[in-house]
C-alpha atoms as a PDB file:
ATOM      1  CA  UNK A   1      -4.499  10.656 -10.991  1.00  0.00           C
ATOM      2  CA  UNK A   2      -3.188   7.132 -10.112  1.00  0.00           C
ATOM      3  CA  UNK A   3      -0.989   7.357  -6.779  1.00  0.00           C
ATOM      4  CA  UNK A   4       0.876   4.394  -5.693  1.00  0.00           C
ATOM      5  CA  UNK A   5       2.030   4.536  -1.790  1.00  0.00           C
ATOM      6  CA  UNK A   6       4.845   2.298  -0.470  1.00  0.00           C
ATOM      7  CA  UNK A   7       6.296   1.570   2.372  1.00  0.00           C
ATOM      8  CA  UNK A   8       6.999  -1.213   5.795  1.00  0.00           C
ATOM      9  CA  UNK A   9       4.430  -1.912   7.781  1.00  0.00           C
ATOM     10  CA  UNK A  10       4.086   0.600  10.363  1.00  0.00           C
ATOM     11  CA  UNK A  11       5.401   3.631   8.025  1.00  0.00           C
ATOM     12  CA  UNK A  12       2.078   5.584   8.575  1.00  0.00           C
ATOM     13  CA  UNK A  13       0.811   4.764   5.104  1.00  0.00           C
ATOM     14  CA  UNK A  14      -3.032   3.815   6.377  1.00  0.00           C
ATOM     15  CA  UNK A  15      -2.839   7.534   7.981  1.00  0.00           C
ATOM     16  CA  UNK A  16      -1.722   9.498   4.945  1.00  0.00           C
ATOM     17  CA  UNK A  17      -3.236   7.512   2.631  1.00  0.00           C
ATOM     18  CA  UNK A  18      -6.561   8.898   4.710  1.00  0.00           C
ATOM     19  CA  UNK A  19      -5.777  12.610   4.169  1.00  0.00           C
ATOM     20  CA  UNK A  20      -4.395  11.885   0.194  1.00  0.00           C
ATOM     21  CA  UNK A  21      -7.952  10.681  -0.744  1.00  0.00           C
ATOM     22  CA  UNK A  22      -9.469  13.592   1.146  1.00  0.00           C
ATOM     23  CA  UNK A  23      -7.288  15.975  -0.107  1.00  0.00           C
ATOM     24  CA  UNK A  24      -7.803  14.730  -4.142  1.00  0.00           C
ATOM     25  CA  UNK A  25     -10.804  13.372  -3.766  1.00  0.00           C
ATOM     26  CA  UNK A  26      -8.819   9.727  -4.707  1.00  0.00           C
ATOM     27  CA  UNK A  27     -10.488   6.045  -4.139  1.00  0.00           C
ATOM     28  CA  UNK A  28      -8.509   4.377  -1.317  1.00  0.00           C
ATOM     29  CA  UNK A  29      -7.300   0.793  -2.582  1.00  0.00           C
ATOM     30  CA  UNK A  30      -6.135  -0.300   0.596  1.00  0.00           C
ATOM     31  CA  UNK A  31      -5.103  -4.209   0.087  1.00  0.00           C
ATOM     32  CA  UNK A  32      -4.712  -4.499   4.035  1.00  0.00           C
ATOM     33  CA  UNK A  33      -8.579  -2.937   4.307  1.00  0.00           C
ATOM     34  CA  UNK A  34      -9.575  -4.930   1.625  1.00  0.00           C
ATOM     35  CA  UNK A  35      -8.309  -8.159   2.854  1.00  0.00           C
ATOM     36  CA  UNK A  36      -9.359  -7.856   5.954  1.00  0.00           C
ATOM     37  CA  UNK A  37     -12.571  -7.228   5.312  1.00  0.00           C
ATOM     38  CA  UNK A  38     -13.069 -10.607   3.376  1.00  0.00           C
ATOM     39  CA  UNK A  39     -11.695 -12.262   6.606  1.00  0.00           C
ATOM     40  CA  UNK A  40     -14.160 -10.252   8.543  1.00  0.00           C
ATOM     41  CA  UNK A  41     -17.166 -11.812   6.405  1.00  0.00           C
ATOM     42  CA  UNK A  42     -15.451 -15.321   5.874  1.00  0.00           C
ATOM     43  CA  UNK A  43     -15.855 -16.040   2.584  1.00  0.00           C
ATOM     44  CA  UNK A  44     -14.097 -18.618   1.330  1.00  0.00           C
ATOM     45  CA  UNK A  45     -10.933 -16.393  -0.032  1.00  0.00           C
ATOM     46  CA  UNK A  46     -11.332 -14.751   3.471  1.00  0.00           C
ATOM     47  CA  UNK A  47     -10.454 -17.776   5.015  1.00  0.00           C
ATOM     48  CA  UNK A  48      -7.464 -18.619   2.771  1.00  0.00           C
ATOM     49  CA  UNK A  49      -6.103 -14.885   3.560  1.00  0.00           C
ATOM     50  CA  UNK A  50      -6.644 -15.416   7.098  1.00  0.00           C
ATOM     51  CA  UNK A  51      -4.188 -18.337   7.534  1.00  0.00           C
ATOM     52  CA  UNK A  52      -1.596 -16.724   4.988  1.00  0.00           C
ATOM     53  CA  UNK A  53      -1.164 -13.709   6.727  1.00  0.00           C
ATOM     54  CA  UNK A  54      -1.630 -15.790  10.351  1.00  0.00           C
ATOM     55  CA  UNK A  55       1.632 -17.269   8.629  1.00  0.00           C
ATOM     56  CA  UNK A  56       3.633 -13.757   8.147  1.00  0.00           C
ATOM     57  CA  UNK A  57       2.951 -14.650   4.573  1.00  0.00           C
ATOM     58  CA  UNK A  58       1.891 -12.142   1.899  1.00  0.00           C
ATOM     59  CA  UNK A  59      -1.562 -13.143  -0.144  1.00  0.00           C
ATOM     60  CA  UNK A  60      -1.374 -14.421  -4.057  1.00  0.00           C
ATOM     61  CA  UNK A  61      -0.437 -12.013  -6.663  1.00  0.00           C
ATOM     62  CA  UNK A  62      -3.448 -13.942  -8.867  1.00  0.00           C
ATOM     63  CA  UNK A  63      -5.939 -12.655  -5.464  1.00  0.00           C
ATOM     64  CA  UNK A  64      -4.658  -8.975  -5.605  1.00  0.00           C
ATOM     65  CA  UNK A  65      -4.858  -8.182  -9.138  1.00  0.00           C
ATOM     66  CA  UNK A  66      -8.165  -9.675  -9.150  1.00  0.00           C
ATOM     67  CA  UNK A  67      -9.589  -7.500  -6.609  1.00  0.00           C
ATOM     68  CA  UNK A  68      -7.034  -4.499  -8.201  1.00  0.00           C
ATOM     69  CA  UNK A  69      -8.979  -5.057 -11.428  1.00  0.00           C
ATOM     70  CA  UNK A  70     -12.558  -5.135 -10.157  1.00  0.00           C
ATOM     71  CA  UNK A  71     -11.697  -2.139  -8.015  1.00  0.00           C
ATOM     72  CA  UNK A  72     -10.121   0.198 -11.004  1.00  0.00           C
ATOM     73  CA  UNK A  73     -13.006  -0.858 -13.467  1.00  0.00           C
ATOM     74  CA  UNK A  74     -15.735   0.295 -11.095  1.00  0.00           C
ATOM     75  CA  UNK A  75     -13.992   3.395  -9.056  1.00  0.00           C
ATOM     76  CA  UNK A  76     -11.690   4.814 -11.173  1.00  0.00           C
ATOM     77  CA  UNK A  77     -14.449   6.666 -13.470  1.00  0.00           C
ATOM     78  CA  UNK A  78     -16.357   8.113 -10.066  1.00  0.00           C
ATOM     79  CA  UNK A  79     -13.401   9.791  -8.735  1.00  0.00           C
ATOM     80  CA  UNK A  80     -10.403  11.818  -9.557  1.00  0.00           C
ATOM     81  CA  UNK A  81      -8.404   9.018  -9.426  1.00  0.00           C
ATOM     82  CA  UNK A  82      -6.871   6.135  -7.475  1.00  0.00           C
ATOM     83  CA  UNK A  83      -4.360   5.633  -4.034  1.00  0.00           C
ATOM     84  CA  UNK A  84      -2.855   2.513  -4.236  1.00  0.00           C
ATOM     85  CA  UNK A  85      -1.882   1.879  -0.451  1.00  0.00           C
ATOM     86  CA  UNK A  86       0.408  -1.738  -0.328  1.00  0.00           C
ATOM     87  CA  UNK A  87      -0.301  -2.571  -4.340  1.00  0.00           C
ATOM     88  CA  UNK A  88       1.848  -3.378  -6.261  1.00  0.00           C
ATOM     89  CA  UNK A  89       4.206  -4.887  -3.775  1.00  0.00           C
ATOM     90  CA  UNK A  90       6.565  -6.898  -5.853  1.00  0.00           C
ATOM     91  CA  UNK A  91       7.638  -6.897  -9.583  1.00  0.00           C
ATOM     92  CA  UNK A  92       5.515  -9.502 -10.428  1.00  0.00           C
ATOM     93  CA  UNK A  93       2.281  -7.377  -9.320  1.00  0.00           C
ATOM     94  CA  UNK A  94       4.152  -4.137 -11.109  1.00  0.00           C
ATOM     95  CA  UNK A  95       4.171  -5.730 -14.153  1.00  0.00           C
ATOM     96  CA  UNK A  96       0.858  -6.959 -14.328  1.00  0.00           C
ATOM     97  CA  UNK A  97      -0.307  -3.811 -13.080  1.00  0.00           C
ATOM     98  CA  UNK A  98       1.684  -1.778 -15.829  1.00  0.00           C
ATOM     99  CA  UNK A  99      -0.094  -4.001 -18.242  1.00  0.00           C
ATOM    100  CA  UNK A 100      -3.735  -3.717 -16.576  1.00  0.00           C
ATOM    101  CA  UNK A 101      -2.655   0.205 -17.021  1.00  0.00           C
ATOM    102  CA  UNK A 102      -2.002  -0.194 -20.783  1.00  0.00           C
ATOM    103  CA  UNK A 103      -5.123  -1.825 -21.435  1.00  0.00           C
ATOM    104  CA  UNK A 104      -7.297   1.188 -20.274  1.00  0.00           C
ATOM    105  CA  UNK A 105      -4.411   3.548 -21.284  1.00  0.00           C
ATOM    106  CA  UNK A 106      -3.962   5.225 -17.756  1.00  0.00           C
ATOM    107  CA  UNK A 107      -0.167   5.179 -16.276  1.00  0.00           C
ATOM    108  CA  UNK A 108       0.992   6.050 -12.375  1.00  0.00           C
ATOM    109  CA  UNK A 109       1.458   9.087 -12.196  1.00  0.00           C
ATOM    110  CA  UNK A 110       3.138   9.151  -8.747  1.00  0.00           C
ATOM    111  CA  UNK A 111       4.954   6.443  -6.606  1.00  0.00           C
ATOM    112  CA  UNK A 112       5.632   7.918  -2.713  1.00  0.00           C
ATOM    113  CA  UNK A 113       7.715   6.236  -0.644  1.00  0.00           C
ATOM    114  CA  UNK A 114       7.338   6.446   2.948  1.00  0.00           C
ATOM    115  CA  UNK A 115      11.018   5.792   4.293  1.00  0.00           C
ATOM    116  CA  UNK A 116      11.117   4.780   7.721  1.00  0.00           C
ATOM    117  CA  UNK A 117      13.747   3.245  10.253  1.00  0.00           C
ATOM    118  CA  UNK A 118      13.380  -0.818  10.959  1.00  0.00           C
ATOM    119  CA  UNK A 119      13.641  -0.069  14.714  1.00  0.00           C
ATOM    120  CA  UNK A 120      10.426   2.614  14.371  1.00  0.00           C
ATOM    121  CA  UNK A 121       8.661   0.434  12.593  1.00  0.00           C
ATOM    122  CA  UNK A 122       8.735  -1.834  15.660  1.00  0.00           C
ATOM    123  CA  UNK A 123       7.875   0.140  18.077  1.00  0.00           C
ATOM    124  CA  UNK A 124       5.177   1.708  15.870  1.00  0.00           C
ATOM    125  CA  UNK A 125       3.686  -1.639  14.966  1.00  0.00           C
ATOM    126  CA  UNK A 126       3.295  -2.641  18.595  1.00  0.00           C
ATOM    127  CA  UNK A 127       1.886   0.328  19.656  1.00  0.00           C
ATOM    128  CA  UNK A 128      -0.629  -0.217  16.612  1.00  0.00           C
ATOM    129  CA  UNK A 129      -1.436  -4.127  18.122  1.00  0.00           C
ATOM    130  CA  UNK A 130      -2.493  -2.628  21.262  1.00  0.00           C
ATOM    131  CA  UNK A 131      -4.601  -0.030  20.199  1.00  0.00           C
ATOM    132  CA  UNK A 132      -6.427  -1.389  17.226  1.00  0.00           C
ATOM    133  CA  UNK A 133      -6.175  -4.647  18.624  1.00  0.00           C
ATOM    134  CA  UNK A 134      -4.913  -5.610  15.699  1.00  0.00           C
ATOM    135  CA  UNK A 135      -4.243 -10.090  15.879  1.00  0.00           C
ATOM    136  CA  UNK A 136      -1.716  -9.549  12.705  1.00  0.00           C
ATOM    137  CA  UNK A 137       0.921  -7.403  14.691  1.00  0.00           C
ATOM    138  CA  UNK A 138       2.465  -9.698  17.118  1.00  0.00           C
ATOM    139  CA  UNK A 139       6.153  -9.606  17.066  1.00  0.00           C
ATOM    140  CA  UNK A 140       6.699 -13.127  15.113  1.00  0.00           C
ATOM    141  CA  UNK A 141       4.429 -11.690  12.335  1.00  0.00           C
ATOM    142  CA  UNK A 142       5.955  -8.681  12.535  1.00  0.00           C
ATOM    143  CA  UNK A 143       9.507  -9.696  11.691  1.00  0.00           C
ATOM    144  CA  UNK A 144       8.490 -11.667   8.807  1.00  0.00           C
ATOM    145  CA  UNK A 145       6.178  -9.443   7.239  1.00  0.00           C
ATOM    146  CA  UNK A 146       9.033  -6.918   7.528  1.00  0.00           C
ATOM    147  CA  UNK A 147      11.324  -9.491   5.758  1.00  0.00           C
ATOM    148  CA  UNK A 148       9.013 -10.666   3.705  1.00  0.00           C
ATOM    149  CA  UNK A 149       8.676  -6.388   2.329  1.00  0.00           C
ATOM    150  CA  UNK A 150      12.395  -5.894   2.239  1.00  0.00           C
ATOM    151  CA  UNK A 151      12.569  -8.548  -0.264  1.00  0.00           C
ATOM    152  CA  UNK A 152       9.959  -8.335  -2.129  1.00  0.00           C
ATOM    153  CA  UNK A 153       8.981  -5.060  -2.374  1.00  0.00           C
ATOM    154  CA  UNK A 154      12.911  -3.335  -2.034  1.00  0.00           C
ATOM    155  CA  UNK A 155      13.346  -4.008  -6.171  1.00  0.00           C
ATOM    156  CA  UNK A 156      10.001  -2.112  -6.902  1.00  0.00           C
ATOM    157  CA  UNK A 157      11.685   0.978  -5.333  1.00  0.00           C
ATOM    158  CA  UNK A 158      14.413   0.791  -8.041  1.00  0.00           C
ATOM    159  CA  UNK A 159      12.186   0.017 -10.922  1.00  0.00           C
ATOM    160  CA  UNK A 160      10.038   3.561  -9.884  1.00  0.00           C
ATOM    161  CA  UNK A 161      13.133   5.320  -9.645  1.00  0.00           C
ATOM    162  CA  UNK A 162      14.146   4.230 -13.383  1.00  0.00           C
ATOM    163  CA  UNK A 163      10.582   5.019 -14.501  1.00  0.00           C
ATOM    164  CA  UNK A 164      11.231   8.769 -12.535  1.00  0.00           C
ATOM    165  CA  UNK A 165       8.221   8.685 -10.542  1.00  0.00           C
ATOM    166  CA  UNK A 166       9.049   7.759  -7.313  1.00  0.00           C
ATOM    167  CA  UNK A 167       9.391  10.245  -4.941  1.00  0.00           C
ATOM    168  CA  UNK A 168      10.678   9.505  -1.372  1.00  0.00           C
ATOM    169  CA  UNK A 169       9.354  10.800   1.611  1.00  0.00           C
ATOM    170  CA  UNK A 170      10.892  10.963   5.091  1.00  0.00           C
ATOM    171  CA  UNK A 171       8.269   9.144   7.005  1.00  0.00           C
ATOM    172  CA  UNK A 172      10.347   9.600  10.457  1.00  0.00           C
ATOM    173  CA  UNK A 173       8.963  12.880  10.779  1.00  0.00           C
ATOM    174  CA  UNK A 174       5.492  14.062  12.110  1.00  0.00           C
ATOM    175  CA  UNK A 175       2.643  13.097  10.675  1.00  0.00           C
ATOM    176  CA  UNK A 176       1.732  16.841   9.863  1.00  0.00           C
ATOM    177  CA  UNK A 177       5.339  16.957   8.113  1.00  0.00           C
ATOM    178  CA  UNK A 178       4.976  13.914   5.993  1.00  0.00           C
ATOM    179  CA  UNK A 179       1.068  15.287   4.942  1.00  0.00           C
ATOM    180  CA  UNK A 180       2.529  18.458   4.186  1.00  0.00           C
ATOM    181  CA  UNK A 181       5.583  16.657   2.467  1.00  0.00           C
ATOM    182  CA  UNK A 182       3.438  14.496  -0.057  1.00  0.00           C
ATOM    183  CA  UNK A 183       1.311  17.385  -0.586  1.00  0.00           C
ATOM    184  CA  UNK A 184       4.064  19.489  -2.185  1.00  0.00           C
ATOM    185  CA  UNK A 185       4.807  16.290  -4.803  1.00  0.00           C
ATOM    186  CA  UNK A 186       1.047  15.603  -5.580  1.00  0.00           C
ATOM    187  CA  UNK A 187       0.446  19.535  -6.058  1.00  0.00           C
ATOM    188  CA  UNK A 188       3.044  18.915  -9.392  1.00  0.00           C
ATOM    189  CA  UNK A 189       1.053  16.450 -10.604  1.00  0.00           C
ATOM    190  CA  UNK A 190      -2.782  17.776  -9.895  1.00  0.00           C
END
């Protein structure tokens, strides 16, 4: 099963992208985890991600599917499948994707959107800075990487909705609500 997860910053996707790989036994492709973590050991690609997203910028497409590739070639034959949490996140990355897909002729199954409010995203993303500590959520950041999603990622919303596997999810509600929520759509698909 490949699962693709969108949504803003702050939408709860690190959460229930947690109890989707539990719950399918999935590989989590988080690019946020992923990315941090090669700023955390500061290679030399860590350090160019650091000052992009320092910036409220978004890393390379070339990076991501690099590390996408690598990461499907080596996990996708130990587990049931794949959660894609913040990949692809423009059409650019979608198409490349699609054709990475062909190649090893596997498709996405499932798209979820978490749908969420700008204003909760906010307040959820500082709340997030001050518990996790997190340097990448301060409120200039914040409002560009929130800009920088609405345009980029918006069209991929549309192009899942032609392809009739996206399936939105209120992610205003509780956590337990939006688990249970995705649940029922992945259950189909299982």
């Amino acid at each position: 099963m490949l699962v693709v997860l969108l949504g803003p910053p702050g939408a709860g996707k690190g959460t229930q992208a947690k109890n989707i790989c539990k719950n399918y036994k999935l590989f989590h492709f988080s690019t946020g985890d992923i990315l941090r973590n090669e700023i955390e050991k500061n290679t030399e690609i860590g350090k160019k991600i650091k000052s992009i997203i320092n910036a409220g910028q978004l890393v390379s497409d070339e990076i991501i599917i690099n590390i996408v590739e690598k990461i499907v070639s080596i996990n996708l034959k130990k587990n049931n499948g794949i959660l894609f949490d913040g990949f692809p996140r423009n059409l650019d990355q979608a198409n490349a994707f699609h054709e990475l897909l062909n190649n090893i002729e596997k498709k996405i199954d499932c798209v979820l959107h978490l749908s969420i409010d700008k204003n909760e995203v906010i307040k959820r993303i500082k709340k997030r800075a001050v518990e996790e500590n997190r340097k990448d959520d301060n409120t200039e950041v914040l409002k560009s990487r929130i800009d920088v999603y609405l345009k980029e990622t918006s069209p991929l919303i549309e192009l899942y909705k032609k392809e009739k596997v996206l399936k939105k999810i209120n992610g205003m509600e509780t956590i337990e609500n939006v688990s249970l929520n995705i649940n029922k759509v992945l259950d189909l698909i299982n």
